[in-house]
PDB file of N, CA and C in Angstrom:
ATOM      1  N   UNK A   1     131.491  54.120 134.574  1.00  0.00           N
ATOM      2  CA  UNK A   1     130.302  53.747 133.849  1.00  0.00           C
ATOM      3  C   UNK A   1     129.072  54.218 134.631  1.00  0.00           C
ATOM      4  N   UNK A   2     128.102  54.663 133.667  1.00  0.00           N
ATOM      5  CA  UNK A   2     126.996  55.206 134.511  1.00  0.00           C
ATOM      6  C   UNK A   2     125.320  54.182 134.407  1.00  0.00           C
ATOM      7  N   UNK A   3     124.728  54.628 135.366  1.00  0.00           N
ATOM      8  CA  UNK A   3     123.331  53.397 135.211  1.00  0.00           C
ATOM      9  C   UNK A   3     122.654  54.136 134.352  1.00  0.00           C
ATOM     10  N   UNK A   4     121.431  53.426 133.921  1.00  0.00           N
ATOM     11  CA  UNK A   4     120.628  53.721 133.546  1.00  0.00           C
ATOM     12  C   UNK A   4     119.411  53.977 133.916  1.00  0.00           C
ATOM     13  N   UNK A   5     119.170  55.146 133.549  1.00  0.00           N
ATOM     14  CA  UNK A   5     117.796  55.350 134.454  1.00  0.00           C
ATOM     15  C   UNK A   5     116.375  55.115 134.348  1.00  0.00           C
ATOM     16  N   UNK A   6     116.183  53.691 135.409  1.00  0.00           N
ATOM     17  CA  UNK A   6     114.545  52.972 134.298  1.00  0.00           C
ATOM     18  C   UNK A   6     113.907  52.707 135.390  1.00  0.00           C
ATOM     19  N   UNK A   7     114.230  53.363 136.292  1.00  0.00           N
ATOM     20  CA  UNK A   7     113.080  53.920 137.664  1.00  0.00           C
ATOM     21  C   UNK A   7     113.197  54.712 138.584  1.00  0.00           C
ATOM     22  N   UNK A   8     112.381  55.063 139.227  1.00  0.00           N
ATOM     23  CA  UNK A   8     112.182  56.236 139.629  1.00  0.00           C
ATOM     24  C   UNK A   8     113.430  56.382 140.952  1.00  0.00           C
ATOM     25  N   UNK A   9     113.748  57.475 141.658  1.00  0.00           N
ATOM     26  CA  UNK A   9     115.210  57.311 142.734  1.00  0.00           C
ATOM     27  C   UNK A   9     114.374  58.459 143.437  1.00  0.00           C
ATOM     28  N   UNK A  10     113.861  57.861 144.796  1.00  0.00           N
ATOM     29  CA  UNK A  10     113.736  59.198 145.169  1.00  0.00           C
ATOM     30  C   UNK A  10     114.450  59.690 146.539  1.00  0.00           C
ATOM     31  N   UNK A  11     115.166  60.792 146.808  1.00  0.00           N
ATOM     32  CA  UNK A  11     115.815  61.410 147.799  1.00  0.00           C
ATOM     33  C   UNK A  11     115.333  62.780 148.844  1.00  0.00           C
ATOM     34  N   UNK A  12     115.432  62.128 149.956  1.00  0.00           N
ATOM     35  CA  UNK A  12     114.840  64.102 150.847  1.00  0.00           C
ATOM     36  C   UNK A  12     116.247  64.899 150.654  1.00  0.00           C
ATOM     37  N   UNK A  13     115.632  65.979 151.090  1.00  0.00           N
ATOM     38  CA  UNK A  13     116.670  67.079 151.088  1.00  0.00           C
ATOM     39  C   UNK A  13     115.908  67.892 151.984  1.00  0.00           C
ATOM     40  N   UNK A  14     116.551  68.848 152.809  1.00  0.00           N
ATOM     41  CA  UNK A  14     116.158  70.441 153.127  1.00  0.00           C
ATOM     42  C   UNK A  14     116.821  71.355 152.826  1.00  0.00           C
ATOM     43  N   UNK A  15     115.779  72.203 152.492  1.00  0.00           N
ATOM     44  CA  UNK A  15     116.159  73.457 152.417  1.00  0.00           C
ATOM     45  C   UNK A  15     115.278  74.477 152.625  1.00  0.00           C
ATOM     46  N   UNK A  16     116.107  75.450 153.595  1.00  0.00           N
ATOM     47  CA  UNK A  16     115.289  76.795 154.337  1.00  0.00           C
ATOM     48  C   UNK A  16     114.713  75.718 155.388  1.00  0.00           C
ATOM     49  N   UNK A  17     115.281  74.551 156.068  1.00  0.00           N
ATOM     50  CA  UNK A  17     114.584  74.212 157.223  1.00  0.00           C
ATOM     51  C   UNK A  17     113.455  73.573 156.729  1.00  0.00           C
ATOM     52  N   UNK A  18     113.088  73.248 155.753  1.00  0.00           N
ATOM     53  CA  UNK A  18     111.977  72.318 155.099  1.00  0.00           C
ATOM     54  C   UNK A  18     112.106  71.191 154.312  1.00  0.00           C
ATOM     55  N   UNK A  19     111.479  69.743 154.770  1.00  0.00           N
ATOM     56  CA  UNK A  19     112.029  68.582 153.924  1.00  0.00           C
ATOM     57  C   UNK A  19     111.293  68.553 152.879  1.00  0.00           C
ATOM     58  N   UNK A  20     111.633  68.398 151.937  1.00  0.00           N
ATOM     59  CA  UNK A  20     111.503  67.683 150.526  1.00  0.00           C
ATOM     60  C   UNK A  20     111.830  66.355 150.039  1.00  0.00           C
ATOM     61  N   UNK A  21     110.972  65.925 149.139  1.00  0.00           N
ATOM     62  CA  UNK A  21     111.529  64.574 148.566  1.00  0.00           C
ATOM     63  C   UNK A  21     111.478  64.765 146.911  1.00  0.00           C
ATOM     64  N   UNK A  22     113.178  64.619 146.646  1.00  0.00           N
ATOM     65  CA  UNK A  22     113.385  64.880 145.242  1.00  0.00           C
ATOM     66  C   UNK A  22     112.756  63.407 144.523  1.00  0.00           C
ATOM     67  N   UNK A  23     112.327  63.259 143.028  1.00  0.00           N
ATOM     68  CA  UNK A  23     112.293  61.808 143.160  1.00  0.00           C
ATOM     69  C   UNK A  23     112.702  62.481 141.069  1.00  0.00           C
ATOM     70  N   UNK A  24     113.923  61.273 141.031  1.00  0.00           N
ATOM     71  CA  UNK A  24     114.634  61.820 139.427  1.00  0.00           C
ATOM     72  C   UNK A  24     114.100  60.227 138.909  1.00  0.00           C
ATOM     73  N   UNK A  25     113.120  60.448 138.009  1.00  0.00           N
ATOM     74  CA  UNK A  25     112.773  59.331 136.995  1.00  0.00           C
ATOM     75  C   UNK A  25     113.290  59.920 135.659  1.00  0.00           C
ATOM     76  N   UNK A  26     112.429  58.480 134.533  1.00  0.00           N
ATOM     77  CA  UNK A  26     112.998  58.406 133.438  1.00  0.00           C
ATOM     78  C   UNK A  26     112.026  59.644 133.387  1.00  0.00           C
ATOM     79  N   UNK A  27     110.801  60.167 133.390  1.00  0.00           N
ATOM     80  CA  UNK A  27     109.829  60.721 132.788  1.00  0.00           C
ATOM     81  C   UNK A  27     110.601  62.475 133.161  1.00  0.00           C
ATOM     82  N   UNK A  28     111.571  62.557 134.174  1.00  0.00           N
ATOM     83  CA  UNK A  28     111.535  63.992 134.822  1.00  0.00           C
ATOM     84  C   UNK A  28     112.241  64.267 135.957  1.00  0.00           C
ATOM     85  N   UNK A  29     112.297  65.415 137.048  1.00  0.00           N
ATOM     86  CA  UNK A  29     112.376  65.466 138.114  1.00  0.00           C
ATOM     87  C   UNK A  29     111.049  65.946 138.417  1.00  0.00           C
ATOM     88  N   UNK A  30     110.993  65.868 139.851  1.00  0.00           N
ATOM     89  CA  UNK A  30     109.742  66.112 140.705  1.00  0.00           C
ATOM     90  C   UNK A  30     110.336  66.694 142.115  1.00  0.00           C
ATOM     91  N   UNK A  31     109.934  67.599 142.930  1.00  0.00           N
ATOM     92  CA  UNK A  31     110.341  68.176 144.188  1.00  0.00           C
ATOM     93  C   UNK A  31     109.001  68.384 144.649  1.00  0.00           C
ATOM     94  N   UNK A  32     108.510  67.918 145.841  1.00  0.00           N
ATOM     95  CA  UNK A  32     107.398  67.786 146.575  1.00  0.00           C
ATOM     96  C   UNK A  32     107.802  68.046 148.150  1.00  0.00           C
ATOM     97  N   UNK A  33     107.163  69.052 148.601  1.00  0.00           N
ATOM     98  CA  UNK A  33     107.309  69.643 150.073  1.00  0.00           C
ATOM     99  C   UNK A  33     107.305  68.065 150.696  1.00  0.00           C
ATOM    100  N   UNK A  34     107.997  67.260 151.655  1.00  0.00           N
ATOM    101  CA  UNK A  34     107.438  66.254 152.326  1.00  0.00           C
ATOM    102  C   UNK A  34     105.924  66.198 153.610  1.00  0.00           C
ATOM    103  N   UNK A  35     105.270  65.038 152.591  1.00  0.00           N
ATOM    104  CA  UNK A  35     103.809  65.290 153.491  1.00  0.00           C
ATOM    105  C   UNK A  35     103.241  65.553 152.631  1.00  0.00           C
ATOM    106  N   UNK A  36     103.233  66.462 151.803  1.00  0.00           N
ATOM    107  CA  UNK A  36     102.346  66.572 150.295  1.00  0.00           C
ATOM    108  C   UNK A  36     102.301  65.858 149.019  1.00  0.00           C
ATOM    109  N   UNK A  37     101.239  66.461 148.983  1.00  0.00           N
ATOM    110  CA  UNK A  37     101.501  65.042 147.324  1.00  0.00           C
ATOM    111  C   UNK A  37     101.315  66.342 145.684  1.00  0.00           C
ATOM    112  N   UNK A  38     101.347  67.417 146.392  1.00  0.00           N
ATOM    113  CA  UNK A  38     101.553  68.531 144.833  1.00  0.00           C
ATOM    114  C   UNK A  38     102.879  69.294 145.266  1.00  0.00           C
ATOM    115  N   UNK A  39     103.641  69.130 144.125  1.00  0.00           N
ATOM    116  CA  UNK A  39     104.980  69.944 143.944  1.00  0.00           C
ATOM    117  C   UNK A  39     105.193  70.406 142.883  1.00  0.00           C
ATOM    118  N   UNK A  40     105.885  70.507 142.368  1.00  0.00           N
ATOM    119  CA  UNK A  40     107.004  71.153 141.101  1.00  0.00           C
ATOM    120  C   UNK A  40     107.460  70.544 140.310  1.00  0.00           C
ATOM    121  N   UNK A  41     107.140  70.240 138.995  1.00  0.00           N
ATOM    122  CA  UNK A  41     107.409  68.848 138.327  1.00  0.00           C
ATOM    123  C   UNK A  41     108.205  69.589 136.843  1.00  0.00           C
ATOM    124  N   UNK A  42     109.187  68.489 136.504  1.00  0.00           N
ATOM    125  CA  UNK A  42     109.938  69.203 135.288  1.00  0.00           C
ATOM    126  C   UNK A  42     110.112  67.852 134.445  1.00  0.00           C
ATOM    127  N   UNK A  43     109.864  67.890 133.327  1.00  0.00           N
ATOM    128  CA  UNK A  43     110.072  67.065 132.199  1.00  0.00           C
ATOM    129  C   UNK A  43     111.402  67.202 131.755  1.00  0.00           C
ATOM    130  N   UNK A  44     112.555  65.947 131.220  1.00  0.00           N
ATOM    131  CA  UNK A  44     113.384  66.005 130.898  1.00  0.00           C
ATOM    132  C   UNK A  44     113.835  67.025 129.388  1.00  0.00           C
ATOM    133  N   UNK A  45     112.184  67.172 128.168  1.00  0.00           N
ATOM    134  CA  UNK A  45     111.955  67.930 127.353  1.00  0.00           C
ATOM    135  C   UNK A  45     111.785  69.457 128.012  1.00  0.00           C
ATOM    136  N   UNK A  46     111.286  69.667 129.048  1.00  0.00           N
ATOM    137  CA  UNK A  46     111.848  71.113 129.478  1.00  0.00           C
ATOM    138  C   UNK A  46     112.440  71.413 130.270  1.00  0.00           C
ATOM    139  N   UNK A  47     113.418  70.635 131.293  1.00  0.00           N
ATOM    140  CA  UNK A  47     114.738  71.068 131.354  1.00  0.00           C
ATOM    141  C   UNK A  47     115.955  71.302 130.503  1.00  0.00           C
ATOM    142  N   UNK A  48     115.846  69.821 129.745  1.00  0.00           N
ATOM    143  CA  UNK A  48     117.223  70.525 128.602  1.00  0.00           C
ATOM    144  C   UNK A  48     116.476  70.680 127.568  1.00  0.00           C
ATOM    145  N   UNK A  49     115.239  71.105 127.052  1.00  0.00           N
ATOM    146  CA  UNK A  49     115.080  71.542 126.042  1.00  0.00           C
ATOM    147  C   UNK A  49     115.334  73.279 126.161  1.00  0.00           C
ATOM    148  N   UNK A  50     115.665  73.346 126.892  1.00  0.00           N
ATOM    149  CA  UNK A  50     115.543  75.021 127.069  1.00  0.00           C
ATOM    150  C   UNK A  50     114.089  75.912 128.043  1.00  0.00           C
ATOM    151  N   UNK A  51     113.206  75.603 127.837  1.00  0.00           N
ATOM    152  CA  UNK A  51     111.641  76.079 128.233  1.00  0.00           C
ATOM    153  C   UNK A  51     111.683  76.035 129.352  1.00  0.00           C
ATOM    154  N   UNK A  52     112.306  75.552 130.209  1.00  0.00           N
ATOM    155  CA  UNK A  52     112.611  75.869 132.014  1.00  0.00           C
ATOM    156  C   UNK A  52     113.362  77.786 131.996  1.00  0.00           C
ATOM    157  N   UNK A  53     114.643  77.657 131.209  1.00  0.00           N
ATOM    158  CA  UNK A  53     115.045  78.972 131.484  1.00  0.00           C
ATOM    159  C   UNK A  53     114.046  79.832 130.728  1.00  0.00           C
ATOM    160  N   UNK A  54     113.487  79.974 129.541  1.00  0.00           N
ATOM    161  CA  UNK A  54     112.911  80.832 129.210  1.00  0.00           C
ATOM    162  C   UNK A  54     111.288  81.328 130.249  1.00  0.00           C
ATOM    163  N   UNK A  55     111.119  79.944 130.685  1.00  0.00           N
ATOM    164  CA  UNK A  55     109.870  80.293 131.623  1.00  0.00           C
ATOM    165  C   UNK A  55     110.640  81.188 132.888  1.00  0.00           C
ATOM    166  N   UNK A  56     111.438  80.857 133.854  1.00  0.00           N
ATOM    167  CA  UNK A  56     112.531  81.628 134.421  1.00  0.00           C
ATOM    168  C   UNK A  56     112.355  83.072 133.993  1.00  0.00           C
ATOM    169  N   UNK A  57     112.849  83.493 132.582  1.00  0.00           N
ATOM    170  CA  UNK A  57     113.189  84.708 132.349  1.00  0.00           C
ATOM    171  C   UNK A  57     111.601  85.467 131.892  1.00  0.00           C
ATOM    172  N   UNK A  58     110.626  84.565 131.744  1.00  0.00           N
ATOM    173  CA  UNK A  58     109.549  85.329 131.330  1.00  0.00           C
ATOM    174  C   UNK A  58     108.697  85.792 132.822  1.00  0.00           C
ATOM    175  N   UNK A  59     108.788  84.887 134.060  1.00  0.00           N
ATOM    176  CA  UNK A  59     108.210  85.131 135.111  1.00  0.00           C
ATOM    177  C   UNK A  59     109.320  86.497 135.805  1.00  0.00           C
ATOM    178  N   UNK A  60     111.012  86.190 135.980  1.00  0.00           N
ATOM    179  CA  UNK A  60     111.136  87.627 136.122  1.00  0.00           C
ATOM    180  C   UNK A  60     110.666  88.754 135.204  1.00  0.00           C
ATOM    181  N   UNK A  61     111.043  88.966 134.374  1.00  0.00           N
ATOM    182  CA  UNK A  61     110.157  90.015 132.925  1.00  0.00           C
ATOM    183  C   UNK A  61     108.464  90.673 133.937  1.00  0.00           C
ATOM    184  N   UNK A  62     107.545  89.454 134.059  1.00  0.00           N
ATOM    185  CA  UNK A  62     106.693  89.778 134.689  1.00  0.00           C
ATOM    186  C   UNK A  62     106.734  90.615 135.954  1.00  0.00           C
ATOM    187  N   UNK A  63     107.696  89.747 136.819  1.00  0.00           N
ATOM    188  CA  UNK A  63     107.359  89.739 138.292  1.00  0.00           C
ATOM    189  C   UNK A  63     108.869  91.574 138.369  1.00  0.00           C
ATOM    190  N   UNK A  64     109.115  92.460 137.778  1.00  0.00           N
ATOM    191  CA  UNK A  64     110.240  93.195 137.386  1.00  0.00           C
ATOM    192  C   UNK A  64     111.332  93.025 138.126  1.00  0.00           C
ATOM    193  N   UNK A  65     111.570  91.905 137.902  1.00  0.00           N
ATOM    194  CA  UNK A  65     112.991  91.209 138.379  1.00  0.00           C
ATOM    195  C   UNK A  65     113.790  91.450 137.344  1.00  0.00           C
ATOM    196  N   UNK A  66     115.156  91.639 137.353  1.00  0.00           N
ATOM    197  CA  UNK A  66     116.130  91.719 136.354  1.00  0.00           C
ATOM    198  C   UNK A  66     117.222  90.727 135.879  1.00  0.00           C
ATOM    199  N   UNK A  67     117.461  90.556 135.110  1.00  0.00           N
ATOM    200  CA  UNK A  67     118.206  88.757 134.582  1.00  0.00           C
ATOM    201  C   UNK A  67     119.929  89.382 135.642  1.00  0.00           C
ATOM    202  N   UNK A  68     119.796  87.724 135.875  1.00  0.00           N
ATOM    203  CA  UNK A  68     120.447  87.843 136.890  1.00  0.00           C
ATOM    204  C   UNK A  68     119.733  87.851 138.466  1.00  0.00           C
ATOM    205  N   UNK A  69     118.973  88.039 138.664  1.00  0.00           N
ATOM    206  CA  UNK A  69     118.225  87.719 140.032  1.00  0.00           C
ATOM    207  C   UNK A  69     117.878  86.565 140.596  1.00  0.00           C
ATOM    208  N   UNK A  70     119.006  85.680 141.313  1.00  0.00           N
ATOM    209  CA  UNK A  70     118.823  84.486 141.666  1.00  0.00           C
ATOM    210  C   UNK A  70     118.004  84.235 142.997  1.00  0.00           C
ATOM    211  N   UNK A  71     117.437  83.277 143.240  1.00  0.00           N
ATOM    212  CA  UNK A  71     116.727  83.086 144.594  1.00  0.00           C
ATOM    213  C   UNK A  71     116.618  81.674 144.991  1.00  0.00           C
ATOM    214  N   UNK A  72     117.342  81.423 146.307  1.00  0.00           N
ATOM    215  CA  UNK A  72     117.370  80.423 146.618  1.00  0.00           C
ATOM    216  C   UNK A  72     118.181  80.399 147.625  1.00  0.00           C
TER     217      UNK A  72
END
């Protein structure tokens, strides 16, 4: 059985040697460098609505990256 999610959970992580604090609410995820207070914020409507990958494929398109070019 799984919880429900009706507040906010937030977790560090590193990566590349840099902490972060993930924090997964009802409203989204959020990833914020630790120490800062502006990060990277995703709405549950554009992660699974789709509009995360298409933004993805429109910034490679721009940046002449080719689908398939992962980074991380």
């Amino acid at each position: 059985m799984t919880t429900k999610l009706d507040k906010a959970l937030k977790r560090e992580i590193e990566f590349k040697g840099v902490a972060y604090t993930v924090t997964l609410g009802p409203e989204g995820l959020k990833i914020v460098e630790k120490g800062k207070r502006k990060g990277q914020e995703l709405t549950w409507e554009a992660l699974i609505g789709g509009s995360v990958s298409l933004t993805s494929d429109l910034q490679d398109s721009v940046s002449g990256g080719g689908a398939g070019n992962e980074t991380g």
